[in-house]
Protein backbone atom coordinates (compact mmCIF):
# COMPACT_ATOMS: atom_id res chain seq x y z
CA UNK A 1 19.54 57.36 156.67
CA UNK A 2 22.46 57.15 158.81
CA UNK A 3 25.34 59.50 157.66
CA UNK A 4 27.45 56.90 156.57
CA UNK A 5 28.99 55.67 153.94
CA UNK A 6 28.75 52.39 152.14
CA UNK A 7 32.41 50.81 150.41
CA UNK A 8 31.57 47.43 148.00
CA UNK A 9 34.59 46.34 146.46
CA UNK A 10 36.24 43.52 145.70
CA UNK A 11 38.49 41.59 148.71
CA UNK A 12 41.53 39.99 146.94
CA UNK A 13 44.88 38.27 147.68
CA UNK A 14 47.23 39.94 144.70
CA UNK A 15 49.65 39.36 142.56
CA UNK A 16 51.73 42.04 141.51
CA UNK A 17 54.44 42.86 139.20
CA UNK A 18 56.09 45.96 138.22
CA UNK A 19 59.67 46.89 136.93
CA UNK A 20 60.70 47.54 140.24
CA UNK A 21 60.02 44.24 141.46
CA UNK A 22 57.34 41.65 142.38
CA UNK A 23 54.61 40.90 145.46
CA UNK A 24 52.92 37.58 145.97
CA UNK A 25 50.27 36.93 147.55
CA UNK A 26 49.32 40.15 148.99
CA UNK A 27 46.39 41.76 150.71
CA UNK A 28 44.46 43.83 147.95
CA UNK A 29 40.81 44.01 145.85
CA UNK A 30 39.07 47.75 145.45
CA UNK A 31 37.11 47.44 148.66
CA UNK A 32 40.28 47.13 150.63
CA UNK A 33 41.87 49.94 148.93
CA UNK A 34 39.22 52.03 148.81
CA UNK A 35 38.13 51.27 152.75
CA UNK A 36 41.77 52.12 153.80
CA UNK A 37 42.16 55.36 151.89
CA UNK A 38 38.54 56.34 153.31
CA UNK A 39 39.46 55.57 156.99
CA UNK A 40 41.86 58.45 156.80
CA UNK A 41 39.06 60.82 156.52
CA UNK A 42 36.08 59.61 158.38
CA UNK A 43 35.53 57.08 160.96
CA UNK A 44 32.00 56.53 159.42
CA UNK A 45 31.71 53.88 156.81
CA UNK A 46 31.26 50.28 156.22
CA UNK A 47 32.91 47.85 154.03
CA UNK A 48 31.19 45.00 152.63
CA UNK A 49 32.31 42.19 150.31
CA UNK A 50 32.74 38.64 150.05
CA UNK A 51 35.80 36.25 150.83
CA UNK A 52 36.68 32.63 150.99
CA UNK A 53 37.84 30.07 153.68
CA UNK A 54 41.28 30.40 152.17
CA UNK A 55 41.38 34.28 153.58
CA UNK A 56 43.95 34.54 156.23
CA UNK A 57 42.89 35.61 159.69
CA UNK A 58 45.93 38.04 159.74
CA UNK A 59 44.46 40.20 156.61
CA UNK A 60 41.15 40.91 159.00
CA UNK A 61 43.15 41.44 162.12
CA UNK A 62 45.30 44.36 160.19
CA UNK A 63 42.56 46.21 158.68
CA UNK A 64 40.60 46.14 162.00
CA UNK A 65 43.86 47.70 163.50
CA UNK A 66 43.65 50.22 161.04
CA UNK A 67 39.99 51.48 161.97
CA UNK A 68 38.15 49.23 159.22
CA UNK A 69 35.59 47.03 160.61
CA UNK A 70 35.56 43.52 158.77
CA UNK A 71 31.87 42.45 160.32
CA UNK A 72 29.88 43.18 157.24
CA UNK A 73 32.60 41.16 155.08
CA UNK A 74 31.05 37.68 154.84
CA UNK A 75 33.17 34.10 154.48
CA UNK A 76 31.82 31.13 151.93
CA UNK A 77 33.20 28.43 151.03
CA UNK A 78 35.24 28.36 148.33
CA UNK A 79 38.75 30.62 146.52
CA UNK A 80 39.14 34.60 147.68
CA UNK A 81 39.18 36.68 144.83
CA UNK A 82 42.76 36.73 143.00
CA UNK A 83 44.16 39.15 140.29
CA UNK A 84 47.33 39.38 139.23
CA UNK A 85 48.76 42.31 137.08
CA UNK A 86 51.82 43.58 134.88
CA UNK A 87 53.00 46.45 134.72
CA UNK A 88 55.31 48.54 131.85
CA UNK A 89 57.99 50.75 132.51
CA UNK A 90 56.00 53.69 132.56
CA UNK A 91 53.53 52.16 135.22
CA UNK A 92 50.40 53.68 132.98
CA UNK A 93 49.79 50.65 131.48
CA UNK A 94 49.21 47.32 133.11
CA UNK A 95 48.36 44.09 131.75
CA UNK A 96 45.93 41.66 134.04
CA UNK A 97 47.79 38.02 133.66
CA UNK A 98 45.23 36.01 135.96
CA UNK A 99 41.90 36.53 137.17
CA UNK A 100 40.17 33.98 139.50
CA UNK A 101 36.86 35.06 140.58
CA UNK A 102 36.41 32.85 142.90
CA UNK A 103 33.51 33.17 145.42
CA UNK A 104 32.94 36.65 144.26
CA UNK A 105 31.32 35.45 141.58
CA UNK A 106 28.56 33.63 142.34
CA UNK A 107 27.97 35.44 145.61
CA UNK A 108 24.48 36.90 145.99
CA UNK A 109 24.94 40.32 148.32
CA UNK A 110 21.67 41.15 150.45
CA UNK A 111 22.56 44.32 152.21
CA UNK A 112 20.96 44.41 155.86
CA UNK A 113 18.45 47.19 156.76
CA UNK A 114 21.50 49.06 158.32
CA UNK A 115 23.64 49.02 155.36
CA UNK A 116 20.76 50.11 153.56
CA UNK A 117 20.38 53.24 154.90
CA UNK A 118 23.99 54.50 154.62
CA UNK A 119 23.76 57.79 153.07
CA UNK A 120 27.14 57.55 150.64
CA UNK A 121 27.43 54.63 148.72
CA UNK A 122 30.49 53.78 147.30
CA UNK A 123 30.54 50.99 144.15
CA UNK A 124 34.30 50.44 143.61
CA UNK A 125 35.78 48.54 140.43
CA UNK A 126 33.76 45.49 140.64
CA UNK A 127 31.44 44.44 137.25
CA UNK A 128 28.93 46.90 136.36
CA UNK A 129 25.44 44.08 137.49
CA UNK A 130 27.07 43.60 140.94
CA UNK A 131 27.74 47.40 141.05
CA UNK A 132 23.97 47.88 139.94
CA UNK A 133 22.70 45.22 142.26
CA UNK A 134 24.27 47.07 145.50
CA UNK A 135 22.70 50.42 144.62
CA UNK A 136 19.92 49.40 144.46
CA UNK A 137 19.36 48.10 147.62
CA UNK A 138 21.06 51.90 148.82
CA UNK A 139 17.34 53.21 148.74
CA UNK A 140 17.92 55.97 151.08
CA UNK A 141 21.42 57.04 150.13
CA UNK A 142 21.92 60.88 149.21
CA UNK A 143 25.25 60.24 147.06
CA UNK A 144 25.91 57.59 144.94
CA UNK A 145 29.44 56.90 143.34
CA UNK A 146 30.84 53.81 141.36
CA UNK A 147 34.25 53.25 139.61
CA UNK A 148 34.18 51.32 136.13
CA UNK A 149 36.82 49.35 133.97
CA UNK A 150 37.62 49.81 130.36
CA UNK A 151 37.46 45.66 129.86
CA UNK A 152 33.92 45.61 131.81
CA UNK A 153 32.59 48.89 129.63
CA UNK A 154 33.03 46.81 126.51
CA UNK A 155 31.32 43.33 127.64
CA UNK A 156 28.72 45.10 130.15
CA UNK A 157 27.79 47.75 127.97
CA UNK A 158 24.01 47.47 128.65
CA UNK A 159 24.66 47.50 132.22
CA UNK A 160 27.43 50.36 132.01
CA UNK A 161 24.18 53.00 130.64
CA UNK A 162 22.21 51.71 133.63
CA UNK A 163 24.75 51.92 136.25
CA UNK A 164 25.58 55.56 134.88
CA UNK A 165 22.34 56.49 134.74
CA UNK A 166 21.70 55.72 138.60
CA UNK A 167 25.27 57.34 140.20
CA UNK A 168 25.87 61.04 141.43
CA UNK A 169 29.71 60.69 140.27
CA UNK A 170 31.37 58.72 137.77
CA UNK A 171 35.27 57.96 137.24
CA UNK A 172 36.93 56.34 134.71
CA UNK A 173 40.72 56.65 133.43
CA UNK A 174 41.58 57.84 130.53
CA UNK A 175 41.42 54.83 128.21
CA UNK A 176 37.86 53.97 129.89
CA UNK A 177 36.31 57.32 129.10
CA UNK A 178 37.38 57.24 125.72
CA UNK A 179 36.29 53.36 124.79
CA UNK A 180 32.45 54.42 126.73
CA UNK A 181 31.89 58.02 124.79
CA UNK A 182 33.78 56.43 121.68
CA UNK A 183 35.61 59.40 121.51
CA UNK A 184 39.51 60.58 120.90
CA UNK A 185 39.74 63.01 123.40
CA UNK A 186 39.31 62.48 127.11
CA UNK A 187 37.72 66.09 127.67
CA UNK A 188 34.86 65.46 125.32
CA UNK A 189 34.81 61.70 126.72
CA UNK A 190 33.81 63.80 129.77
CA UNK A 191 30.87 65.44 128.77
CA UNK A 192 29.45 62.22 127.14
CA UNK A 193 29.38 60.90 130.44
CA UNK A 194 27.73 63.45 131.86
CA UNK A 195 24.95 62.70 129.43
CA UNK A 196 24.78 59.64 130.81
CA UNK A 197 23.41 60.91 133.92
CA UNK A 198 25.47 61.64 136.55
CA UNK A 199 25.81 64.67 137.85
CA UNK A 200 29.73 64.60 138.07
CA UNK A 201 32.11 63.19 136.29
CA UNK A 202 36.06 62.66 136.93
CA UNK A 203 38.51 61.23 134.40
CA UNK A 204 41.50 60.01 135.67
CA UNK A 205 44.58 61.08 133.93
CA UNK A 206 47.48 59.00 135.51
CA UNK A 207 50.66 60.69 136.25
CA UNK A 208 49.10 64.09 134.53
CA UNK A 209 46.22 64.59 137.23
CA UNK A 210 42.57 64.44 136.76
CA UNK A 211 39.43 66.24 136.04
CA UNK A 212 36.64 66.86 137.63
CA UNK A 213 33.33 67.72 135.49
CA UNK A 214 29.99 68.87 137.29
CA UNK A 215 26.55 69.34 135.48
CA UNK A 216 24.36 72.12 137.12
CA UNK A 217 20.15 71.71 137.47
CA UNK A 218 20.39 74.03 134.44
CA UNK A 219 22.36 72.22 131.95
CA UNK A 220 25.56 74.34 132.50
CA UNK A 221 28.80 72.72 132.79
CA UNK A 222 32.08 73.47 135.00
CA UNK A 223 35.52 71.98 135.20
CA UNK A 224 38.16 71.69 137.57
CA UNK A 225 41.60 70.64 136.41
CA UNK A 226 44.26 68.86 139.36
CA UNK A 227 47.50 68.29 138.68
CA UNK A 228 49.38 65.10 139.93
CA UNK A 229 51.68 64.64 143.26
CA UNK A 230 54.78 64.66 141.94
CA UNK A 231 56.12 61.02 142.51
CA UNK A 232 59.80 60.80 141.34
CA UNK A 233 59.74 57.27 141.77
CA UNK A 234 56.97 55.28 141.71
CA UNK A 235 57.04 51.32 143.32
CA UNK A 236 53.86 49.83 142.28
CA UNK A 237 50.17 52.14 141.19
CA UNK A 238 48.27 49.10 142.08
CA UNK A 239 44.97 50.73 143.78
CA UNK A 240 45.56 54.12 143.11
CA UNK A 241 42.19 54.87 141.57
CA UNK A 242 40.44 52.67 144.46
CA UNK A 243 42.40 54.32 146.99
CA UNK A 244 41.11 58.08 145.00
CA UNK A 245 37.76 57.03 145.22
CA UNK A 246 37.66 56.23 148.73
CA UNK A 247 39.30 59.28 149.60
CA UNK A 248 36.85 61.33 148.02
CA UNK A 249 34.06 59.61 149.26
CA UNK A 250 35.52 59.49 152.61
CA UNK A 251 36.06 63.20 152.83
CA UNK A 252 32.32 63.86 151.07
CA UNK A 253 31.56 62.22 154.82
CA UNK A 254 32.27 65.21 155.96
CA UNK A 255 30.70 67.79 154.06
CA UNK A 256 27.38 65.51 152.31
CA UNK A 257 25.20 68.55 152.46
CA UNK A 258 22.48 66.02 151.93
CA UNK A 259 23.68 64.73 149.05
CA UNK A 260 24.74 68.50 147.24
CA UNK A 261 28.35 69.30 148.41
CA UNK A 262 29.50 72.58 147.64
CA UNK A 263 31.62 72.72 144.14
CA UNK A 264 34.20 74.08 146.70
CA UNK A 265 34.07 70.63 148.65
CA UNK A 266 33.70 68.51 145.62
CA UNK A 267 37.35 70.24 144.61
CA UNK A 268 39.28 70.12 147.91
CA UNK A 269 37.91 66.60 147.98
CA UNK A 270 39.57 65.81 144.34
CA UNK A 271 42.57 67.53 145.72
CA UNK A 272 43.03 65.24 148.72
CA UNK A 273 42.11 61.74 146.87
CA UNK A 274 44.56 62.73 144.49
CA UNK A 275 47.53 62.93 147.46
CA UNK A 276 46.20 59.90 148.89
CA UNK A 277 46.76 58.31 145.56
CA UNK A 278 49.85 58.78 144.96
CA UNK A 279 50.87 57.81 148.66
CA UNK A 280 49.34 54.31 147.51
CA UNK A 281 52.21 54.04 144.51
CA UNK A 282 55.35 54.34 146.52
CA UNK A 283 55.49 51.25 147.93
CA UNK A 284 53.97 47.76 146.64
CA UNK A 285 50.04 47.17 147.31
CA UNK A 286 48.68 48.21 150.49
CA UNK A 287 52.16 48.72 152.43
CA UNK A 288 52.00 52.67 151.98
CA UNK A 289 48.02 52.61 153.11
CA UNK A 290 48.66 51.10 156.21
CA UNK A 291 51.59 53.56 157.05
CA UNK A 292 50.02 56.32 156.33
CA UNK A 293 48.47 58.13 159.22
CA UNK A 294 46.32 61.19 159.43
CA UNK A 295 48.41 63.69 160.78
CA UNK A 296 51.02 62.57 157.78
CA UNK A 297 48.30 63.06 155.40
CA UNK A 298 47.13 66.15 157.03
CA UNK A 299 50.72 67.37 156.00
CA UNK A 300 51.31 66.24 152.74
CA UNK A 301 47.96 68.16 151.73
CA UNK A 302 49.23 71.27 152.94
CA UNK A 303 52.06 70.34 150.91
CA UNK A 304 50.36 70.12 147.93
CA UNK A 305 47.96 73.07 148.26
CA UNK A 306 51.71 75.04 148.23
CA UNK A 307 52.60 73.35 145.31
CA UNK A 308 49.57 74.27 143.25
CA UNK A 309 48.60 77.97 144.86
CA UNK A 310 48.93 80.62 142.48
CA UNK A 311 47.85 84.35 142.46
């Protein structure tokens, strides 16, 4: 085991349009999200994933500029990854137009005995049997998270029990919680997941925050309610949740505790994915990411620690 942590994700070139305008063609996928919001908090993790010959050389050089190493990315022949999404006017609802899969699809990931031992592994919003497929070959990690997607819960559903059944931490939105526990309300959606498996649980709750459940060795439940960063105006919430998840796990770098951080941690950790996510919405796709600095960050969670103190 090395101390590190593990990002899979998607690689993508985007398409993205919101009522405040439209991006073509831009950088994007979960892995990228997710491996930029996690550089902010530790300079230990790697990023693999899968591209085509059609990925511009410009999209490695940035995020190598940013402190995210590329080398465990590979190129095939063939079409990068593409999604593009719509977006309502109250940005909680989106509506994927296009998909191509491209080389992602087909592409048969063999982690190296390096990867292998990271200690954090991080499954972002890719389908549930690639998701599977990656921790499994994470035999030696201490901490095991994956992301899931309402549209993959319904047609993977076999694979959705497994993949919940192997992960430390869950998270699903809203909508995605509900359609897995088949259940009305997100906070009992919650606890179904937790009898899934995992010893934590967060649901996602858009622009009202998030919630972080926890199962103790004894059965006994906790919760920890965050509230959002207020964003007045919000561009474009493309890669929010990504960018969340890497936070987390990027911070959980810090304080692993081989493999038990302290409910304390697993809070603070919430707490700063959430600010990190709604950095990613102010500006379209991965503009805001690649701004954002740690010393900004390191002041905007002060800021929001103000905002949410109370005696």
């Amino acid at each position: 085991m090395n101390n590190r942590a593990l990002i899979y994700g998607t690689i993508a070139v985007d398409t993205l349009i919101t009522p405040n305008g439209r991006a073509n063609s831009v950088l994007g996928g979960s892995g990228i999200y997710a491996a930029l919001a996690a550089r902010l908090l530790t300079n230990n993790m790697d990023l693999v994933g899968v591209v085509g010959t059609d990925f511009d050389t410009k999209y490695r050089l940035a995020m190598e500029a940013r402190g995210v190493s590329m080398a465990h990315v590979a190129q095939v022949e063939g079409q990068t990854f593409s999604w593009t999404g719509r977006y309502e006017e109250d940005m909680n609802n989106r509506t994927t137009v296009q998909t191509i899969e491209g080389v992602q699809e087909h592409w048969n990931m063999q982690l190296s005995h390096e990867l292998q031992q990271c200690a954090l592994a991080m499954a972002t919003n890719v389908t549930p049997p690639l998701q599977y497929r990656m921790l499994e070959q994470c035999t030696n990690a201490r901490f095991r998270m994956a992301d899931f997607m309402k549209s993959w819960i319904i047609r993977e559903r076999e694979y959705t029990h497994k993949l919940l059944s192997k992960v430390d931490l869950a998270l699903m939105n809203d909508e995605e919680a509900r359609e897995y526990a088949g259940e009305n309300d997100s906070l009992a959606a919650g606890y179904k997941i937790l009898e899934a498996g995992p010893r934590y649980a967060i649901v996602k709750h858009g622009s009202a925050g998030s919630t972080l459940f926890h199962r103790s060795p004894s059965g006994a439940i906790r919760l920890f309610r965050c509230p959002a960063w207020p964003l007045v105006n919000a561009t474009d919430p493309t890669g929010a949740g990504d960018s969340y998840m890497g936070a987390l796990g990027g911070y959980l770098t810090q304080c692993l505790n081989n493999g038990n951080p302290t409910w304390e941690n697993m809070k603070r950790g919430v707490a700063i994915a959430t600010v990190v996510a709604a950095a990613v919405c102010e500006k379209f796709g991965t503009v805001s990411l690649f701004a954002l600095n740690r010393r900004e960050l390191a002041a905007r969670i002060e800021q929001f620690r103000s905002m949410t103190e109370w005696n």
